[in-house]
C-alpha atoms as a PDB file:
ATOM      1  CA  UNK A   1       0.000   0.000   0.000  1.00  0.00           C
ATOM      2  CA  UNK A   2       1.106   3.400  -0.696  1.00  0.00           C
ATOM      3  CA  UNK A   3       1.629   5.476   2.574  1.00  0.00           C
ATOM      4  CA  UNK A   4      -0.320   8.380   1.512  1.00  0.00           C
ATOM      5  CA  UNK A   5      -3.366   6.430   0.699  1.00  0.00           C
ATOM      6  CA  UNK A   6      -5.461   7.186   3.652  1.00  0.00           C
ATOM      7  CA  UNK A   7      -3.716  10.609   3.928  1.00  0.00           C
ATOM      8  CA  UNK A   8      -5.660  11.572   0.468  1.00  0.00           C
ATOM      9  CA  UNK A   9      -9.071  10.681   1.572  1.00  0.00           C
ATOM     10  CA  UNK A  10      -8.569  13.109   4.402  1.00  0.00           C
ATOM     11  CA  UNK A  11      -9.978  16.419   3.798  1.00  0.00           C
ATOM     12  CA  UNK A  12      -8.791  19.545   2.829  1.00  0.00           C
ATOM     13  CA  UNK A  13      -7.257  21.966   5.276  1.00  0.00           C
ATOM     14  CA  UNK A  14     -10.226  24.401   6.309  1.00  0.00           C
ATOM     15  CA  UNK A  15      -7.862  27.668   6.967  1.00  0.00           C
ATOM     16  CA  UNK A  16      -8.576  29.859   4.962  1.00  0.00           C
ATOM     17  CA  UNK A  17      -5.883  31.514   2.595  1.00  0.00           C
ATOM     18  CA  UNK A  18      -5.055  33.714  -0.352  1.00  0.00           C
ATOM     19  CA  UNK A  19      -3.400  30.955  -2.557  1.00  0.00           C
ATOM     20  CA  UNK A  20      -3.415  26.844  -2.476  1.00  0.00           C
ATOM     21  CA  UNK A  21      -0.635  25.387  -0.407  1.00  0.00           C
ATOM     22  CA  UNK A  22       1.929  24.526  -3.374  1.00  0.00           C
ATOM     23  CA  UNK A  23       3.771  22.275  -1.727  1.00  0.00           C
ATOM     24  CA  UNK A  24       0.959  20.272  -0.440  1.00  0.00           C
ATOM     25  CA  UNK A  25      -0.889  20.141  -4.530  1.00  0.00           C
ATOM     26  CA  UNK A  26       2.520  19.324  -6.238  1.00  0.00           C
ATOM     27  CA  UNK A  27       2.868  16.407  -3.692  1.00  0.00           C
ATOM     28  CA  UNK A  28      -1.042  15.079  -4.275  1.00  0.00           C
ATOM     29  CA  UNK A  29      -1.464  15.463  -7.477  1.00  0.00           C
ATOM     30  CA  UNK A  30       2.068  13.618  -7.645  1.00  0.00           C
ATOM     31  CA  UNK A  31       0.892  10.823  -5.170  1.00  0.00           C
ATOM     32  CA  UNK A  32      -2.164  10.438  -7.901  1.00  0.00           C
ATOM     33  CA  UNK A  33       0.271  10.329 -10.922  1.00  0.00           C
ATOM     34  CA  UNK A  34       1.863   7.416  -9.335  1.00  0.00           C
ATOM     35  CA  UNK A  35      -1.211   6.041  -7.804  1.00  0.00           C
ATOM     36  CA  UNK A  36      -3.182   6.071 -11.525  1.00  0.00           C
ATOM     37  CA  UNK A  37      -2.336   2.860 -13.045  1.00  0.00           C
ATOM     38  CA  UNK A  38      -2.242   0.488  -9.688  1.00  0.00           C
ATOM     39  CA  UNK A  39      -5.243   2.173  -6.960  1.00  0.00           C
ATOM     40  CA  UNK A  40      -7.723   4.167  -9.419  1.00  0.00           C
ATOM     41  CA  UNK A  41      -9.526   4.934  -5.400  1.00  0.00           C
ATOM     42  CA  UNK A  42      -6.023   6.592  -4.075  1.00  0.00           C
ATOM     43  CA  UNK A  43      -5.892   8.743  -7.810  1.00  0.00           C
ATOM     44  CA  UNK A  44      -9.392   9.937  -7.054  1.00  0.00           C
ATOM     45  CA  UNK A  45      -9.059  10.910  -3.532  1.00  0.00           C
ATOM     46  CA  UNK A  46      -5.804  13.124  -4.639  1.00  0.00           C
ATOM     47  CA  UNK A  47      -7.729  14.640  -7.386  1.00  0.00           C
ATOM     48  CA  UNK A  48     -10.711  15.717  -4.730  1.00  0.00           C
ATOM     49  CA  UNK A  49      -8.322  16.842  -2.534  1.00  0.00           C
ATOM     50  CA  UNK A  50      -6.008  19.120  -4.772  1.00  0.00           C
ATOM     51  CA  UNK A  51      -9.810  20.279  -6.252  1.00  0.00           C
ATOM     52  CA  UNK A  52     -10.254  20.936  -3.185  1.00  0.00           C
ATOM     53  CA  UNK A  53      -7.433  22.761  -1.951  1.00  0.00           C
ATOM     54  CA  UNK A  54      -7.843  25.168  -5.252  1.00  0.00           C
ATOM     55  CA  UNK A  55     -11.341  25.368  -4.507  1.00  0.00           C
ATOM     56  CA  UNK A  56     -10.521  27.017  -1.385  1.00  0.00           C
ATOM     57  CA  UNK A  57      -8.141  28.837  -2.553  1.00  0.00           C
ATOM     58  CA  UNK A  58     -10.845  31.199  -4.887  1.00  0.00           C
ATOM     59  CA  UNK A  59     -13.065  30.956  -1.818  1.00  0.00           C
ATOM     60  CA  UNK A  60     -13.997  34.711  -0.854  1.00  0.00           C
ATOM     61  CA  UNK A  61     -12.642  35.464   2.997  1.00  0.00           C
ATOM     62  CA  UNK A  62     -14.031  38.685   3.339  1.00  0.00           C
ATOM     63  CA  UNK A  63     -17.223  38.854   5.789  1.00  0.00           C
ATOM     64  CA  UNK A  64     -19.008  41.766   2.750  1.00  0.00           C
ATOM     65  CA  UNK A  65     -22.610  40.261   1.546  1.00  0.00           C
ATOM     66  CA  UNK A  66     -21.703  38.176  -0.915  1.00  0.00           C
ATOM     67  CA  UNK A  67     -19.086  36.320   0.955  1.00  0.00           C
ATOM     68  CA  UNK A  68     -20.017  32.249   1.371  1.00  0.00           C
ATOM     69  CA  UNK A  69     -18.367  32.263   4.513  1.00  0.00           C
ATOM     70  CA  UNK A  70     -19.147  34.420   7.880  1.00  0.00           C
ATOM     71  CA  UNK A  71     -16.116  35.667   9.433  1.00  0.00           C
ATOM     72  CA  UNK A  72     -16.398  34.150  12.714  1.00  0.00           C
ATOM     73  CA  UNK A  73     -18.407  31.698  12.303  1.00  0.00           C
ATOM     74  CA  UNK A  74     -17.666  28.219  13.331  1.00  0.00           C
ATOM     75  CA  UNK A  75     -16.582  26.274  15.951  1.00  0.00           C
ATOM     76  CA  UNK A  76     -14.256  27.733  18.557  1.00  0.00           C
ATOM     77  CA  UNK A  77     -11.139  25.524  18.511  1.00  0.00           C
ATOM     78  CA  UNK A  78     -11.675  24.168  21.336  1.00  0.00           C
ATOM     79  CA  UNK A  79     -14.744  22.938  20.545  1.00  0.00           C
ATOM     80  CA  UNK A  80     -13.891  21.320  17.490  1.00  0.00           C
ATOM     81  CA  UNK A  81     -10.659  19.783  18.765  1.00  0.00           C
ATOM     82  CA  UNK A  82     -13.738  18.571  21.802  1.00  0.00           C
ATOM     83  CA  UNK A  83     -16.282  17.307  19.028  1.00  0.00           C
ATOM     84  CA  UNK A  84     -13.096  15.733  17.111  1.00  0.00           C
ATOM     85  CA  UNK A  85     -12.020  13.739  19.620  1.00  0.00           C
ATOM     86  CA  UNK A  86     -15.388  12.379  20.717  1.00  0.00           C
ATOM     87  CA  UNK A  87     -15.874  11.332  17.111  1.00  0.00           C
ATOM     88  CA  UNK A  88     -12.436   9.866  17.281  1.00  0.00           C
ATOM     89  CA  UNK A  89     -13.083   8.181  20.380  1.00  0.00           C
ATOM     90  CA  UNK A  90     -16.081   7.023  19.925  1.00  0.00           C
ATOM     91  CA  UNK A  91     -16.647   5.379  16.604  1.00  0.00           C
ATOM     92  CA  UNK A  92     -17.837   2.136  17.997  1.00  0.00           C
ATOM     93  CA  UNK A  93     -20.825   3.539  19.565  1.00  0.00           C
ATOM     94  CA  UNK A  94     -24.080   6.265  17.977  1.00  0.00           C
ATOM     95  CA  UNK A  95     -23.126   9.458  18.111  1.00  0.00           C
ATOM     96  CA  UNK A  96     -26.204  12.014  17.802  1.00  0.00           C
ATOM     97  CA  UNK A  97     -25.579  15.041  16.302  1.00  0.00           C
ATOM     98  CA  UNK A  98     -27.543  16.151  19.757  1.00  0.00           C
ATOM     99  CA  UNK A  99     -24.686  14.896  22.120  1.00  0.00           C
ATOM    100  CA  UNK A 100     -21.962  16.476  20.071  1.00  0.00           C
ATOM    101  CA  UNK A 101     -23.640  20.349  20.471  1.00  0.00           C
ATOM    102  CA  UNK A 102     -24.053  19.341  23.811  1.00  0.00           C
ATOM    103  CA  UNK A 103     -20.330  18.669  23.758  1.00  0.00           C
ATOM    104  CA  UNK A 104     -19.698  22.390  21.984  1.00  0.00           C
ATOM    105  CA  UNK A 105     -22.243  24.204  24.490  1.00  0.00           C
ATOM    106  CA  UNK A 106     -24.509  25.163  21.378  1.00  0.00           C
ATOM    107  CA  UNK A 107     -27.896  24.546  20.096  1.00  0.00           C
ATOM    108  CA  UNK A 108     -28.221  20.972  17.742  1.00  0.00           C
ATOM    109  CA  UNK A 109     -28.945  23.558  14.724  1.00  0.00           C
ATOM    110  CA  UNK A 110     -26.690  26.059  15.531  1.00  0.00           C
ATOM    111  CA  UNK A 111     -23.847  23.472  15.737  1.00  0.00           C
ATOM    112  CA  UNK A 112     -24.606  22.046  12.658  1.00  0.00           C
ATOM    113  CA  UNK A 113     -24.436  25.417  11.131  1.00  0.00           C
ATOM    114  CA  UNK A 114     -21.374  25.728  12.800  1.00  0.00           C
ATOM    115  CA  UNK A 115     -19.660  22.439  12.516  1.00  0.00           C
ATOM    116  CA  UNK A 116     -20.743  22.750   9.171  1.00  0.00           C
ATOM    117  CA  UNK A 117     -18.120  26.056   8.647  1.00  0.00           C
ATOM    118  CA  UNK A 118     -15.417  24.573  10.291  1.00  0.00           C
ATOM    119  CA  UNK A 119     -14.764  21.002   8.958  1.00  0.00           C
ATOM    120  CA  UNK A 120     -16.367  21.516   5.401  1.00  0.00           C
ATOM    121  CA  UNK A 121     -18.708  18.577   5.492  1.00  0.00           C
ATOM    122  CA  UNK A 122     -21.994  17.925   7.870  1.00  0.00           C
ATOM    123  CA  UNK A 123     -21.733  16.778  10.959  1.00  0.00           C
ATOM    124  CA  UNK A 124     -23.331  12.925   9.835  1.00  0.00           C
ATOM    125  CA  UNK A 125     -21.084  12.670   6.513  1.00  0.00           C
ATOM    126  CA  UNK A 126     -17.635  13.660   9.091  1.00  0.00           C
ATOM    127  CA  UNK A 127     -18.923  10.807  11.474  1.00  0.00           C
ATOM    128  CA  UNK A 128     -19.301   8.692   7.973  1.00  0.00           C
ATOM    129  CA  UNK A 129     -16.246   9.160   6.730  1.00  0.00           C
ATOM    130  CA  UNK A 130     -14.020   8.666  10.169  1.00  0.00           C
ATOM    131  CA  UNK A 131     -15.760   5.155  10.394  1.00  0.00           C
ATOM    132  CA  UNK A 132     -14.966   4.816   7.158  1.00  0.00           C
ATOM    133  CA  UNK A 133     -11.337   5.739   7.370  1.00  0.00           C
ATOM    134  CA  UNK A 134     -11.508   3.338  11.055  1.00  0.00           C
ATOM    135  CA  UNK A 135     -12.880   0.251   9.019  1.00  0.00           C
ATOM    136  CA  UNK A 136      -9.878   0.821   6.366  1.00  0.00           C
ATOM    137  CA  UNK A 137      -7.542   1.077   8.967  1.00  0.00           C
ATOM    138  CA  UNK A 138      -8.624  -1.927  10.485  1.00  0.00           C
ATOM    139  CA  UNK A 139      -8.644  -3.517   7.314  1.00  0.00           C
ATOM    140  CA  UNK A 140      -4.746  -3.136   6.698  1.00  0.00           C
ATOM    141  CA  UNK A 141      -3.965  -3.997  10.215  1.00  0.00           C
ATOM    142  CA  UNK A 142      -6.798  -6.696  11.019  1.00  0.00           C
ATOM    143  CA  UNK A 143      -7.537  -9.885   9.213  1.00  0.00           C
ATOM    144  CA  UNK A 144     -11.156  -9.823  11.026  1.00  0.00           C
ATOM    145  CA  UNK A 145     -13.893 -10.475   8.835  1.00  0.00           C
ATOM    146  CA  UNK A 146     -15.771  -7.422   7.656  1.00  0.00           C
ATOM    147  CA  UNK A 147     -18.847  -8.031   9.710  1.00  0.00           C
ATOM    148  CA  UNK A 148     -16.701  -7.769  12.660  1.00  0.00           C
ATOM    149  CA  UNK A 149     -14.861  -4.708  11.011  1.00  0.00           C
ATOM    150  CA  UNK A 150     -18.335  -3.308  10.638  1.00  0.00           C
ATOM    151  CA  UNK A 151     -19.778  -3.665  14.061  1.00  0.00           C
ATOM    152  CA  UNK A 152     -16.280  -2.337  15.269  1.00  0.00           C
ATOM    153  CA  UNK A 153     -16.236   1.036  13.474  1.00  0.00           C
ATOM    154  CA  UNK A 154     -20.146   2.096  14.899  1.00  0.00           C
ATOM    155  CA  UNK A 155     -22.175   0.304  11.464  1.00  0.00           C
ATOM    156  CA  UNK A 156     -25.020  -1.801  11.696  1.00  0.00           C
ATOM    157  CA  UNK A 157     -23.995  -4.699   9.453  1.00  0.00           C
ATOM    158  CA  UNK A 158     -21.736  -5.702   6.855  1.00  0.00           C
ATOM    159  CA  UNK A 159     -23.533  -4.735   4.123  1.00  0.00           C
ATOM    160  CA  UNK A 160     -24.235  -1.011   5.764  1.00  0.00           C
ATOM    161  CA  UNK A 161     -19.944  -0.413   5.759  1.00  0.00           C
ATOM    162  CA  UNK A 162     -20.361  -1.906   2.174  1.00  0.00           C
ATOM    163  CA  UNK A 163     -22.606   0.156   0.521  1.00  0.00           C
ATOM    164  CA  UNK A 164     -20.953   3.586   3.014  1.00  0.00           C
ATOM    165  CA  UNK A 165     -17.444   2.234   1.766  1.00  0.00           C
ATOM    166  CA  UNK A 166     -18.329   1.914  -1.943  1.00  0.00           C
ATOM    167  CA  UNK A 167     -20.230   5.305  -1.866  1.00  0.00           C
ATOM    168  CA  UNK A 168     -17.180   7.424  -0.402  1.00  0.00           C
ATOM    169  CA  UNK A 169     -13.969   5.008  -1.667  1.00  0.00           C
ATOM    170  CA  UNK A 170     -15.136   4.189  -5.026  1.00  0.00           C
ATOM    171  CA  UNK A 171     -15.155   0.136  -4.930  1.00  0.00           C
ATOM    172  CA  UNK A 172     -16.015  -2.604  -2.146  1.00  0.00           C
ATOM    173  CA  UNK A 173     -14.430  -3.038   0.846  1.00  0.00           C
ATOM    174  CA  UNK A 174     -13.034  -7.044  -0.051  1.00  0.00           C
ATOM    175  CA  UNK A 175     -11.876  -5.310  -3.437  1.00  0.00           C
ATOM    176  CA  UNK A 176      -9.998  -2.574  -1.904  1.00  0.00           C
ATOM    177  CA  UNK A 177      -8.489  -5.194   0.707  1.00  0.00           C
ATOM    178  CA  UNK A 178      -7.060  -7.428  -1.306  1.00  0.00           C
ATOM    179  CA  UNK A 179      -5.448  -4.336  -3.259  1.00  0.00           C
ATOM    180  CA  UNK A 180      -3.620  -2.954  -0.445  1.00  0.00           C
ATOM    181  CA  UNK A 181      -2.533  -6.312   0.862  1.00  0.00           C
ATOM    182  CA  UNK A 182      -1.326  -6.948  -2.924  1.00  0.00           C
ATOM    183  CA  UNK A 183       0.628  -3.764  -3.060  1.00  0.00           C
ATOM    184  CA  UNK A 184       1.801  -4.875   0.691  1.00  0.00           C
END
Protein backbone atom coordinates (compact mmCIF):
# COMPACT_ATOMS: atom_id res chain seq x y z
CA UNK A 1 0.00 0.00 0.00
CA UNK A 2 1.11 3.40 -0.70
CA UNK A 3 1.63 5.48 2.57
CA UNK A 4 -0.32 8.38 1.51
CA UNK A 5 -3.37 6.43 0.70
CA UNK A 6 -5.46 7.19 3.65
CA UNK A 7 -3.72 10.61 3.93
CA UNK A 8 -5.66 11.57 0.47
CA UNK A 9 -9.07 10.68 1.57
CA UNK A 10 -8.57 13.11 4.40
CA UNK A 11 -9.98 16.42 3.80
CA UNK A 12 -8.79 19.54 2.83
CA UNK A 13 -7.26 21.97 5.28
CA UNK A 14 -10.23 24.40 6.31
CA UNK A 15 -7.86 27.67 6.97
CA UNK A 16 -8.58 29.86 4.96
CA UNK A 17 -5.88 31.51 2.59
CA UNK A 18 -5.05 33.71 -0.35
CA UNK A 19 -3.40 30.95 -2.56
CA UNK A 20 -3.42 26.84 -2.48
CA UNK A 21 -0.63 25.39 -0.41
CA UNK A 22 1.93 24.53 -3.37
CA UNK A 23 3.77 22.28 -1.73
CA UNK A 24 0.96 20.27 -0.44
CA UNK A 25 -0.89 20.14 -4.53
CA UNK A 26 2.52 19.32 -6.24
CA UNK A 27 2.87 16.41 -3.69
CA UNK A 28 -1.04 15.08 -4.28
CA UNK A 29 -1.46 15.46 -7.48
CA UNK A 30 2.07 13.62 -7.65
CA UNK A 31 0.89 10.82 -5.17
CA UNK A 32 -2.16 10.44 -7.90
CA UNK A 33 0.27 10.33 -10.92
CA UNK A 34 1.86 7.42 -9.34
CA UNK A 35 -1.21 6.04 -7.80
CA UNK A 36 -3.18 6.07 -11.53
CA UNK A 37 -2.34 2.86 -13.05
CA UNK A 38 -2.24 0.49 -9.69
CA UNK A 39 -5.24 2.17 -6.96
CA UNK A 40 -7.72 4.17 -9.42
CA UNK A 41 -9.53 4.93 -5.40
CA UNK A 42 -6.02 6.59 -4.08
CA UNK A 43 -5.89 8.74 -7.81
CA UNK A 44 -9.39 9.94 -7.05
CA UNK A 45 -9.06 10.91 -3.53
CA UNK A 46 -5.80 13.12 -4.64
CA UNK A 47 -7.73 14.64 -7.39
CA UNK A 48 -10.71 15.72 -4.73
CA UNK A 49 -8.32 16.84 -2.53
CA UNK A 50 -6.01 19.12 -4.77
CA UNK A 51 -9.81 20.28 -6.25
CA UNK A 52 -10.25 20.94 -3.18
CA UNK A 53 -7.43 22.76 -1.95
CA UNK A 54 -7.84 25.17 -5.25
CA UNK A 55 -11.34 25.37 -4.51
CA UNK A 56 -10.52 27.02 -1.38
CA UNK A 57 -8.14 28.84 -2.55
CA UNK A 58 -10.85 31.20 -4.89
CA UNK A 59 -13.07 30.96 -1.82
CA UNK A 60 -14.00 34.71 -0.85
CA UNK A 61 -12.64 35.46 3.00
CA UNK A 62 -14.03 38.69 3.34
CA UNK A 63 -17.22 38.85 5.79
CA UNK A 64 -19.01 41.77 2.75
CA UNK A 65 -22.61 40.26 1.55
CA UNK A 66 -21.70 38.18 -0.92
CA UNK A 67 -19.09 36.32 0.95
CA UNK A 68 -20.02 32.25 1.37
CA UNK A 69 -18.37 32.26 4.51
CA UNK A 70 -19.15 34.42 7.88
CA UNK A 71 -16.12 35.67 9.43
CA UNK A 72 -16.40 34.15 12.71
CA UNK A 73 -18.41 31.70 12.30
CA UNK A 74 -17.67 28.22 13.33
CA UNK A 75 -16.58 26.27 15.95
CA UNK A 76 -14.26 27.73 18.56
CA UNK A 77 -11.14 25.52 18.51
CA UNK A 78 -11.67 24.17 21.34
CA UNK A 79 -14.74 22.94 20.55
CA UNK A 80 -13.89 21.32 17.49
CA UNK A 81 -10.66 19.78 18.77
CA UNK A 82 -13.74 18.57 21.80
CA UNK A 83 -16.28 17.31 19.03
CA UNK A 84 -13.10 15.73 17.11
CA UNK A 85 -12.02 13.74 19.62
CA UNK A 86 -15.39 12.38 20.72
CA UNK A 87 -15.87 11.33 17.11
CA UNK A 88 -12.44 9.87 17.28
CA UNK A 89 -13.08 8.18 20.38
CA UNK A 90 -16.08 7.02 19.93
CA UNK A 91 -16.65 5.38 16.60
CA UNK A 92 -17.84 2.14 18.00
CA UNK A 93 -20.83 3.54 19.57
CA UNK A 94 -24.08 6.27 17.98
CA UNK A 95 -23.13 9.46 18.11
CA UNK A 96 -26.20 12.01 17.80
CA UNK A 97 -25.58 15.04 16.30
CA UNK A 98 -27.54 16.15 19.76
CA UNK A 99 -24.69 14.90 22.12
CA UNK A 100 -21.96 16.48 20.07
CA UNK A 101 -23.64 20.35 20.47
CA UNK A 102 -24.05 19.34 23.81
CA UNK A 103 -20.33 18.67 23.76
CA UNK A 104 -19.70 22.39 21.98
CA UNK A 105 -22.24 24.20 24.49
CA UNK A 106 -24.51 25.16 21.38
CA UNK A 107 -27.90 24.55 20.10
CA UNK A 108 -28.22 20.97 17.74
CA UNK A 109 -28.94 23.56 14.72
CA UNK A 110 -26.69 26.06 15.53
CA UNK A 111 -23.85 23.47 15.74
CA UNK A 112 -24.61 22.05 12.66
CA UNK A 113 -24.44 25.42 11.13
CA UNK A 114 -21.37 25.73 12.80
CA UNK A 115 -19.66 22.44 12.52
CA UNK A 116 -20.74 22.75 9.17
CA UNK A 117 -18.12 26.06 8.65
CA UNK A 118 -15.42 24.57 10.29
CA UNK A 119 -14.76 21.00 8.96
CA UNK A 120 -16.37 21.52 5.40
CA UNK A 121 -18.71 18.58 5.49
CA UNK A 122 -21.99 17.93 7.87
CA UNK A 123 -21.73 16.78 10.96
CA UNK A 124 -23.33 12.93 9.83
CA UNK A 125 -21.08 12.67 6.51
CA UNK A 126 -17.64 13.66 9.09
CA UNK A 127 -18.92 10.81 11.47
CA UNK A 128 -19.30 8.69 7.97
CA UNK A 129 -16.25 9.16 6.73
CA UNK A 130 -14.02 8.67 10.17
CA UNK A 131 -15.76 5.15 10.39
CA UNK A 132 -14.97 4.82 7.16
CA UNK A 133 -11.34 5.74 7.37
CA UNK A 134 -11.51 3.34 11.05
CA UNK A 135 -12.88 0.25 9.02
CA UNK A 136 -9.88 0.82 6.37
CA UNK A 137 -7.54 1.08 8.97
CA UNK A 138 -8.62 -1.93 10.49
CA UNK A 139 -8.64 -3.52 7.31
CA UNK A 140 -4.75 -3.14 6.70
CA UNK A 141 -3.97 -4.00 10.22
CA UNK A 142 -6.80 -6.70 11.02
CA UNK A 143 -7.54 -9.88 9.21
CA UNK A 144 -11.16 -9.82 11.03
CA UNK A 145 -13.89 -10.48 8.84
CA UNK A 146 -15.77 -7.42 7.66
CA UNK A 147 -18.85 -8.03 9.71
CA UNK A 148 -16.70 -7.77 12.66
CA UNK A 149 -14.86 -4.71 11.01
CA UNK A 150 -18.33 -3.31 10.64
CA UNK A 151 -19.78 -3.66 14.06
CA UNK A 152 -16.28 -2.34 15.27
CA UNK A 153 -16.24 1.04 13.47
CA UNK A 154 -20.15 2.10 14.90
CA UNK A 155 -22.18 0.30 11.46
CA UNK A 156 -25.02 -1.80 11.70
CA UNK A 157 -24.00 -4.70 9.45
CA UNK A 158 -21.74 -5.70 6.85
CA UNK A 159 -23.53 -4.74 4.12
CA UNK A 160 -24.23 -1.01 5.76
CA UNK A 161 -19.94 -0.41 5.76
CA UNK A 162 -20.36 -1.91 2.17
CA UNK A 163 -22.61 0.16 0.52
CA UNK A 164 -20.95 3.59 3.01
CA UNK A 165 -17.44 2.23 1.77
CA UNK A 166 -18.33 1.91 -1.94
CA UNK A 167 -20.23 5.31 -1.87
CA UNK A 168 -17.18 7.42 -0.40
CA UNK A 169 -13.97 5.01 -1.67
CA UNK A 170 -15.14 4.19 -5.03
CA UNK A 171 -15.15 0.14 -4.93
CA UNK A 172 -16.02 -2.60 -2.15
CA UNK A 173 -14.43 -3.04 0.85
CA UNK A 174 -13.03 -7.04 -0.05
CA UNK A 175 -11.88 -5.31 -3.44
CA UNK A 176 -10.00 -2.57 -1.90
CA UNK A 177 -8.49 -5.19 0.71
CA UNK A 178 -7.06 -7.43 -1.31
CA UNK A 179 -5.45 -4.34 -3.26
CA UNK A 180 -3.62 -2.95 -0.44
CA UNK A 181 -2.53 -6.31 0.86
CA UNK A 182 -1.33 -6.95 -2.92
CA UNK A 183 0.63 -3.76 -3.06
CA UNK A 184 1.80 -4.87 0.69
Amino acid sequence: MHPDTLACAAPAPQAPSATADEPTVARLLEQALVAVETDLATTRACVARVAALLEKAEAPVAADAGARRRVGAGLAPWQARRVAAHVDDNLGFAITIDHLATLAGLSSSYFCRAFKDTFGEPPHAYIMRKRVERAQHLMLQTREPLSQIALACGLSDQAHLCNLFRRLVGQSPSHWRRAQWQEA
